[in-house]
Protein backbone atom coordinates (compact mmCIF):
# COMPACT_ATOMS: atom_id res chain seq x y z
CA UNK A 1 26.26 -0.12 -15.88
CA UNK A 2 24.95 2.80 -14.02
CA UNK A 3 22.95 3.95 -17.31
CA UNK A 4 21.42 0.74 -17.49
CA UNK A 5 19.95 0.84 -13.64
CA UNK A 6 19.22 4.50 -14.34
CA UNK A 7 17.26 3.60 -17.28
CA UNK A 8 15.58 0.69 -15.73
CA UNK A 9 14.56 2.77 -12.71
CA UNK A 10 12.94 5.44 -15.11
CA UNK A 11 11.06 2.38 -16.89
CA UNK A 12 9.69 1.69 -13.57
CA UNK A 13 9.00 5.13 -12.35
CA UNK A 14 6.55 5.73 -16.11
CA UNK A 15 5.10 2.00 -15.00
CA UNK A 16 3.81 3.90 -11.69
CA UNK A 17 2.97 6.81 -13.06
CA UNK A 18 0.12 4.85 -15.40
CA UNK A 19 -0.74 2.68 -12.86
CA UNK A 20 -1.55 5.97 -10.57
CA UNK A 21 -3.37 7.63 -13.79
CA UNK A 22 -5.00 4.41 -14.34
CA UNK A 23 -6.62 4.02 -10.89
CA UNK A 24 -7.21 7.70 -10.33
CA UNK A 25 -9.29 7.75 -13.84
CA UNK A 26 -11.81 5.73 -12.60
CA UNK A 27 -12.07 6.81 -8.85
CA UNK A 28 -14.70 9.56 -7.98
CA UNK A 29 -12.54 12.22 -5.88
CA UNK A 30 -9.40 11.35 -7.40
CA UNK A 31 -10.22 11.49 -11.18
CA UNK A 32 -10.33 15.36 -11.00
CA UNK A 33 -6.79 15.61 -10.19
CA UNK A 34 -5.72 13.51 -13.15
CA UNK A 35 -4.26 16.53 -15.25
CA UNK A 36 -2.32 17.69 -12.36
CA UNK A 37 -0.61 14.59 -11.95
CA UNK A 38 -0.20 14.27 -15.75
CA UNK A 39 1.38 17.67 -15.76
CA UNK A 40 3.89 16.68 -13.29
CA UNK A 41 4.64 13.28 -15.10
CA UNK A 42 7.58 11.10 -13.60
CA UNK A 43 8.80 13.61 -11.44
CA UNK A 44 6.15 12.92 -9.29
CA UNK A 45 7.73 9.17 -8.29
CA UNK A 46 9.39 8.50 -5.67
CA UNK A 47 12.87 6.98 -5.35
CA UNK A 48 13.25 4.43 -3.61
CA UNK A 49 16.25 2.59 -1.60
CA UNK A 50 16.51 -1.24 -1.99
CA UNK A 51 17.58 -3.53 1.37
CA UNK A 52 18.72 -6.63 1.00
CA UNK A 53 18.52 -8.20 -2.38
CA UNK A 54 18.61 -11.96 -0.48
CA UNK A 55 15.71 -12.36 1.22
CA UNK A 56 12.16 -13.25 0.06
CA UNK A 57 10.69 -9.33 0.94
CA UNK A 58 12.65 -6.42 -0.01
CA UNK A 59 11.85 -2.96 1.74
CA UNK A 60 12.35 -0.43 -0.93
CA UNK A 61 11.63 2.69 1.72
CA UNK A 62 10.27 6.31 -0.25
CA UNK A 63 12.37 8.89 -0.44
CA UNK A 64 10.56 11.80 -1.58
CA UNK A 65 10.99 14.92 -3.35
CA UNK A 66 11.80 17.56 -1.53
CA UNK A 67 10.17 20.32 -3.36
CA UNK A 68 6.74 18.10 -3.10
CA UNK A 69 4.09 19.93 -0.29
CA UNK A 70 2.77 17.62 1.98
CA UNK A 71 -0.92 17.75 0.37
CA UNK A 72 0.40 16.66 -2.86
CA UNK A 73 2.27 13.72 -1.42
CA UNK A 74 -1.72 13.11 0.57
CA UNK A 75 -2.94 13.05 -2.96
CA UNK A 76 -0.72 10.69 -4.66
CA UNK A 77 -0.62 8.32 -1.29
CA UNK A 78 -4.44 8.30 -1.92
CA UNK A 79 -3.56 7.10 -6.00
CA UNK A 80 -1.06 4.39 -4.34
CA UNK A 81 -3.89 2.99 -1.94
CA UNK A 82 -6.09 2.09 -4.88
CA UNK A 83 -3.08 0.80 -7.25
CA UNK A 84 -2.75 -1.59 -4.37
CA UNK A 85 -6.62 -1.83 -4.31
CA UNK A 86 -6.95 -2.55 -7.95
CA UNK A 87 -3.55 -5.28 -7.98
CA UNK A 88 -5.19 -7.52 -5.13
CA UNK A 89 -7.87 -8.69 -7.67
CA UNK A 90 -5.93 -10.68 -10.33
CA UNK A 91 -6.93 -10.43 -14.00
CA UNK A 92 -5.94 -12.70 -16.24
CA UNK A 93 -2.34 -12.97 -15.45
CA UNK A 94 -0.70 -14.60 -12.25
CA UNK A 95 2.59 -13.82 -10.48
CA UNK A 96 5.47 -15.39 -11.60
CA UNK A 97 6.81 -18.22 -9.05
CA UNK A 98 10.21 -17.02 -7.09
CA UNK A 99 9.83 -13.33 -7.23
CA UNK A 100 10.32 -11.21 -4.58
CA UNK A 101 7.49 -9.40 -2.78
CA UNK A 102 8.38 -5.56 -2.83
CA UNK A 103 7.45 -3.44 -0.24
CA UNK A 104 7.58 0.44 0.27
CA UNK A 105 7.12 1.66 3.40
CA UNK A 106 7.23 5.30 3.97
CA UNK A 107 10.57 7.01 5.08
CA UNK A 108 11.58 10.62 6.32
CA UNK A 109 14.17 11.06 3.65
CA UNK A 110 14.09 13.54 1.00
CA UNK A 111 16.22 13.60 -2.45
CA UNK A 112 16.74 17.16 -2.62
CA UNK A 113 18.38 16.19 -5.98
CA UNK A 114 14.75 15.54 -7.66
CA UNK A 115 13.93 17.77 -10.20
CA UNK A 116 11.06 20.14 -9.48
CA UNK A 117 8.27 20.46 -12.73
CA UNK A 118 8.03 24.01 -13.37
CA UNK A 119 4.51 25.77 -13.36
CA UNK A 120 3.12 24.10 -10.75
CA UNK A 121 0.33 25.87 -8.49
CA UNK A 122 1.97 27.28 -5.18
CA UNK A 123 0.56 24.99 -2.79
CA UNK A 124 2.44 21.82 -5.06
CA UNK A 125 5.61 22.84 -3.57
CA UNK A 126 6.90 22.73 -0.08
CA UNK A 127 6.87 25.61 1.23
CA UNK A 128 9.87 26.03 3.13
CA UNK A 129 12.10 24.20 -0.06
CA UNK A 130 10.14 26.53 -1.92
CA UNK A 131 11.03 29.98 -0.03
CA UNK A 132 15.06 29.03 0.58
CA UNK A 133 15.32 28.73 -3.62
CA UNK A 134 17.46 31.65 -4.83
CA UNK A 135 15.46 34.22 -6.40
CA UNK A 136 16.74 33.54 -10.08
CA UNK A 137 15.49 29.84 -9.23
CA UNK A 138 12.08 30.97 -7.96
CA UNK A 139 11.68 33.04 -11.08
CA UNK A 140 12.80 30.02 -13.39
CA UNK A 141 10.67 27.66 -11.74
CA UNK A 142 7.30 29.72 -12.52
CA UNK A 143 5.04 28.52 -9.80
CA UNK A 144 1.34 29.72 -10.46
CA UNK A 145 0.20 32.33 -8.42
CA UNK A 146 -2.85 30.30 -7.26
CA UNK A 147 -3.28 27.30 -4.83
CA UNK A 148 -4.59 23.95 -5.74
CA UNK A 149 -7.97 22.32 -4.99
CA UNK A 150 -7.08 19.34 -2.72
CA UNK A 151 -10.53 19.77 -0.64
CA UNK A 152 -11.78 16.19 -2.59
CA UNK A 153 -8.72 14.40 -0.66
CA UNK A 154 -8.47 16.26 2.77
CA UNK A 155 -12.96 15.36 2.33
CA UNK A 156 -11.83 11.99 1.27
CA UNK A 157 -8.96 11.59 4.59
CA UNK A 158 -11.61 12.95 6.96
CA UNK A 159 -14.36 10.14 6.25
CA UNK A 160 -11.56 7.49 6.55
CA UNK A 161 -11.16 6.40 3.00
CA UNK A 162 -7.17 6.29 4.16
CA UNK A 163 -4.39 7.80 6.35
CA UNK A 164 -2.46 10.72 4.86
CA UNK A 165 1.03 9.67 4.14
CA UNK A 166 3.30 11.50 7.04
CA UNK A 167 6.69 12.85 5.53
């Protein structure tokens, strides 16, 4: 049983990840930060926690990775804003009577159990997860020496295309 929700939850976690690619291809400050993301791959999802399975809106609150820095979460808060923005206009398809609407609200918890992606530029992981890793760790994970351009979302925050997500 527990391999069958695992696997499920991975199917889901790929279905976000091209449904973030997918918006961020065709939006102006985010499509530059499509090979990061792609890099990263699945890692990059969130897990979530589900409520109560009874009632007509499940909360599925975010729990994040820990090893994620703050302006990484910013820029994949920003991908989740137009997801949203693209699945309010429906295509050709229409939601299926008696499913449950599924929201995620943000949390303050933290899966330290996530995997971090290796080779990640230094400002990708949280600093303070990133400086308690044992040294052997540190030297397996293989963070680039360099930071990350993130000016096009902090640019993007600051003319109130959004609210940075708060972890």
């Amino acid at each position: 049983m527990y391999s069958l929700v695992s696997h499920f939850c991975c199917l889901i976690g790929i279905q976000l990840l091209k449904q973030r690619l997918s918006a961020m291809v065709d939006h102006p400050t985010l499509k530059v930060h499509v090979p990061l993301v792609k890099h990263i791959g699945a890692q990059v999802i969130s897990s979530d926690e589900s409520e109560d399975e009874a009632c007509r809106t499940i909360d599925y609150p975010r729990v994040y990775p820990r090893w994620r820095s703050r302006q990484l979460a910013a820029l994949l808060y920003h991908a989740d804003v137009e997801v949203a923005a693209n699945a309010s206009i429906p295509i050709g398809t229409r939601k299926k009577a008696g499913t449950q609407l599924r929201s995620r609200p943000h949390s303050c918890k933290f899966n330290g159990d996530a995997p971090a992606p290796p080779g990640l530029p230094q400002n990708c992981y949280d600093t303070e997860w990133l400086s308690n890793l044992p040294q052997p760790v540190h030297k397996q994970l293989k963070v680039k020496d360099h930071d990350y351009d993130f000016s096009s979302i902090t640019a993007s925050t600051s003319a109130g295309h959004g609210q940075p997500m708060e972890e």
